[in-house]
Protein backbone atom coordinates (compact mmCIF):
# COMPACT_ATOMS: atom_id res chain seq x y z
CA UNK A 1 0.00 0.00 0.00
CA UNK A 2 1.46 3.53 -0.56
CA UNK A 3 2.02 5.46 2.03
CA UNK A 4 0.94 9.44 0.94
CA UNK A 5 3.11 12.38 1.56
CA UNK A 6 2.54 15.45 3.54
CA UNK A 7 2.86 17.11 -0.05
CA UNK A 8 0.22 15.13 -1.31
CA UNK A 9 -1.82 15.92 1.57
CA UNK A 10 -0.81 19.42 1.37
CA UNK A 11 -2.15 19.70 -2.55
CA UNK A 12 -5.18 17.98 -1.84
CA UNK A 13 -6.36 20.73 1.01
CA UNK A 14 -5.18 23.54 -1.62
CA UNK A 15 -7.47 21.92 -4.08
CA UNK A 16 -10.72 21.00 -1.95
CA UNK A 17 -10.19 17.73 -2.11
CA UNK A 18 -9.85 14.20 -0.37
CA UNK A 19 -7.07 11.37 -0.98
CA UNK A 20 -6.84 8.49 0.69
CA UNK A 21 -4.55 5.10 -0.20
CA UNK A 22 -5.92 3.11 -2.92
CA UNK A 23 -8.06 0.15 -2.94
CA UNK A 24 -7.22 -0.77 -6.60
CA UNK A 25 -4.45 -2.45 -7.44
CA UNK A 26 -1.24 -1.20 -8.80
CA UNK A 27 -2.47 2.33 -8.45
CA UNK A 28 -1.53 5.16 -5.35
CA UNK A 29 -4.10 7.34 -4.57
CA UNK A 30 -7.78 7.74 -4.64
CA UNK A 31 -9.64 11.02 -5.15
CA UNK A 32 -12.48 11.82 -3.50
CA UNK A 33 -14.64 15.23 -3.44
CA UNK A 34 -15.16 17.57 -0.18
CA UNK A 35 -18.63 15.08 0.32
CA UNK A 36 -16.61 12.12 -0.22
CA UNK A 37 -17.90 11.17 -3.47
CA UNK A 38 -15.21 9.03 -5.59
CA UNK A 39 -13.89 10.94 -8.51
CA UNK A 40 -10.52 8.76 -9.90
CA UNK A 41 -7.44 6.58 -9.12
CA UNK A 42 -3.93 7.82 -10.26
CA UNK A 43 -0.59 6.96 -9.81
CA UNK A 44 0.90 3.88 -10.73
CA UNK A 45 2.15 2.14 -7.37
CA UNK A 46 4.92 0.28 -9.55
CA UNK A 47 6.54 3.59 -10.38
CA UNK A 48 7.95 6.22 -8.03
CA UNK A 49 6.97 10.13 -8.09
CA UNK A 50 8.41 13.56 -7.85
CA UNK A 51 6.29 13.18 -4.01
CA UNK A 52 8.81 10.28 -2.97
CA UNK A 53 11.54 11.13 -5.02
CA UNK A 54 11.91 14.44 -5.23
CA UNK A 55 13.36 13.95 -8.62
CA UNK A 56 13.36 17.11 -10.66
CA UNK A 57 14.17 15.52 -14.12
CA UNK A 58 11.79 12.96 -13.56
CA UNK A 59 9.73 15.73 -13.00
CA UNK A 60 10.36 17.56 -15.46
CA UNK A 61 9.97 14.34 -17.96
CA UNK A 62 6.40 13.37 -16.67
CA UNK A 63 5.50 17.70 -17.50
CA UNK A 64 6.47 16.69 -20.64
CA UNK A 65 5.14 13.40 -21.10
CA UNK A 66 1.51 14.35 -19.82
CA UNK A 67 1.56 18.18 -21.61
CA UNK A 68 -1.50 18.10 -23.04
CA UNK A 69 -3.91 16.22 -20.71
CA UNK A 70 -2.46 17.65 -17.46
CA UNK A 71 -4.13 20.62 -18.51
CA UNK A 72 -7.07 19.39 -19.01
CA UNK A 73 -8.93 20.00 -15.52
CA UNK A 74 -10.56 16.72 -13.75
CA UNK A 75 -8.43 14.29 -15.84
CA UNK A 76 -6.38 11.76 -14.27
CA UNK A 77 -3.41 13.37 -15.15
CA UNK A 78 -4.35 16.73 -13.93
CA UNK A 79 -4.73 15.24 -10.75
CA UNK A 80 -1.37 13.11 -10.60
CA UNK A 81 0.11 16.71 -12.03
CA UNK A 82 -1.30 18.42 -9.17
CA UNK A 83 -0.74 15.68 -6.33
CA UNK A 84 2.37 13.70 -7.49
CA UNK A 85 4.43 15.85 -9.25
């Protein structure tokens, strides 16, 4: 099970939002709305983040990777964008 980061949790109160570890398999985080309704999974438990690593050209590489649909708000990767990396 991953274990989430105070800058995960730190994200996720800047954004209105609830995480909590995640039930699914091979995956980091669920999302959850301020009235705890489920919105998405992200994160890949397999694979480590700029929130564990603290890796900035792994960070920058996932930017990169992820340019468009990061910035698309809601998605899965805008989420991982905003609490992972």
């Amino acid at each position: 099970m991953y274990n989430i980061t105070e800058y995960s949790k730190n994200q996720a109160k800047k954004l209105g939002i609830k995480i909590k570890p995640s039930q699914k398999k091979f995956k980091k985080i669920d999302v959850y709305d301020k009235n705890d309704k489920f919105i998405t999974s992200i994160g890949d438990s397999r694979y480590s983040d700029y929130a564990t690593s603290g890796d900035k050209e792994q960070r920058r590489r996932f930017k990169l990777r992820f340019d468009k649909s990061r910035k698309v708000v809601g998605s899965n990767a805008w989420f991982s964008d905003r609490l992972l990396w």
